[in-house]
Protein backbone atom coordinates (compact mmCIF):
# COMPACT_ATOMS: atom_id res chain seq x y z
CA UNK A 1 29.73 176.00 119.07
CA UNK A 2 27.56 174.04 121.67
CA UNK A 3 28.76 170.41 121.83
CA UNK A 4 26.74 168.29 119.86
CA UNK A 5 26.51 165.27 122.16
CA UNK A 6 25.27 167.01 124.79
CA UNK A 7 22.05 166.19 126.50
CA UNK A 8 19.59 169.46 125.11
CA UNK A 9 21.35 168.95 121.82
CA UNK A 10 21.18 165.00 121.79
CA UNK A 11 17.49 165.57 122.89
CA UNK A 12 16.64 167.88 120.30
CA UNK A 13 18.09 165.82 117.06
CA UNK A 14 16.28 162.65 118.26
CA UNK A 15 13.10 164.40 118.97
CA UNK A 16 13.73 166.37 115.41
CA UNK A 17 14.38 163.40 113.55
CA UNK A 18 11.64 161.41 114.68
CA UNK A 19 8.21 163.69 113.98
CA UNK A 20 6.14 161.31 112.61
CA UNK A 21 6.70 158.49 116.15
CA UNK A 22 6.07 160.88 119.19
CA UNK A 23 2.72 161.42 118.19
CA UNK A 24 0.32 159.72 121.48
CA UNK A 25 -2.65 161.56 120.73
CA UNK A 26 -3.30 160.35 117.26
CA UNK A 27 -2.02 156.45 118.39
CA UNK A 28 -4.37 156.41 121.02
CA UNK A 29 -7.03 157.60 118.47
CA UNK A 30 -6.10 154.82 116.15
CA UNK A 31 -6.28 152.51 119.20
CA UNK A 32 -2.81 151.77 119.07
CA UNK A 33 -0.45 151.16 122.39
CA UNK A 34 1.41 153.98 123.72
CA UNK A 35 4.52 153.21 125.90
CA UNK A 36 3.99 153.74 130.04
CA UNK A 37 5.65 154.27 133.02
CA UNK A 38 5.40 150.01 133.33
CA UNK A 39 6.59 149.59 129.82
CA UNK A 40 9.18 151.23 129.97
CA UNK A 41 10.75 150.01 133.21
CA UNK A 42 10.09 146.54 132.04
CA UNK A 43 13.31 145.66 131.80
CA UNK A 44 14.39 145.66 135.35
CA UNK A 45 12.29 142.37 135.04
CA UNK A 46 12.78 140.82 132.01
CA UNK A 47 16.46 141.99 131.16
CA UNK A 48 18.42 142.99 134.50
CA UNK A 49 16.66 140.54 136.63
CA UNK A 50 18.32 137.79 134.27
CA UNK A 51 21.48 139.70 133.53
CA UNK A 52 22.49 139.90 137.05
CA UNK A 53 23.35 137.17 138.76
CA UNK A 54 25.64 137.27 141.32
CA UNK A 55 28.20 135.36 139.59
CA UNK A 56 27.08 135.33 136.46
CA UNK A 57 28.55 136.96 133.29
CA UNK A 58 27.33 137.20 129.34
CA UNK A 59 29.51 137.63 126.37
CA UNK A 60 27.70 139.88 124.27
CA UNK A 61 27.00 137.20 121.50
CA UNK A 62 25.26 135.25 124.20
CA UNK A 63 23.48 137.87 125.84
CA UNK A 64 21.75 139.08 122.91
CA UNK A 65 20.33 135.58 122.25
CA UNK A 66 19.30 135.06 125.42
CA UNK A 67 17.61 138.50 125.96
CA UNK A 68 15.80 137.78 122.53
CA UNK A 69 14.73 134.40 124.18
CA UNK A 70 13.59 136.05 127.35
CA UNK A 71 11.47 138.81 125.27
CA UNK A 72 9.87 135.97 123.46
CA UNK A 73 8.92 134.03 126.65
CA UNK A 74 7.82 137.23 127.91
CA UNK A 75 5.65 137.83 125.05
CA UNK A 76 3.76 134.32 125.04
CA UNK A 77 5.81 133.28 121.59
C-alpha cells in the first residue's frame, strides 16, 4: 500500500477534495481574481520579510497577531 502522505498521494486527495475551487476558467469568467505567480510569493514580503529579523523571535501566539496585523496593513484595512 502506497504511503498516504506522500507527495502524488497528498496531491491527489487535496486536488480530489477540492473540485468545486480549482476551477480558473469559470472565475475569470465571473470576473473573479485568480491567484498568480505575485500572489502567491507575497509572503516573502509581507510575512518573512517581518518574521526575520536577525535577532528577532515570535512565540506563536504573537506571531499570528502580528501577521494578521501585517495582512491588514497590507490590505489598506
Amino acid at each position: 500500500m502506497p504511503d498516504q502522505d506522500a507527495p502524488v498521494p497528498a496531491c491527489h486527495r487535496y486536488i480530489h477534495n477540492r473540485p468545486g475551487q480549482l476551477d480558473d476558467p469559470g472565475a475569470l469568467a465571473k470576473g473573479l481574481p485568480i491567484g498568480s505567480g505575485h500572489i502567491e510569493s507575497a509572503h516573502r514580503y509581507f510575512i518573512q520579510e517581518r518574521m526575520k529579523i536577525p535577532g528577532a523571535w515570535w512565540k506563536i501566539e504573537n506571531a499570528d497577531k502580528m501577521l494578521a496585523l501585517r495582512t491588514l496593513r497590507a490590505n489598506g484595512n
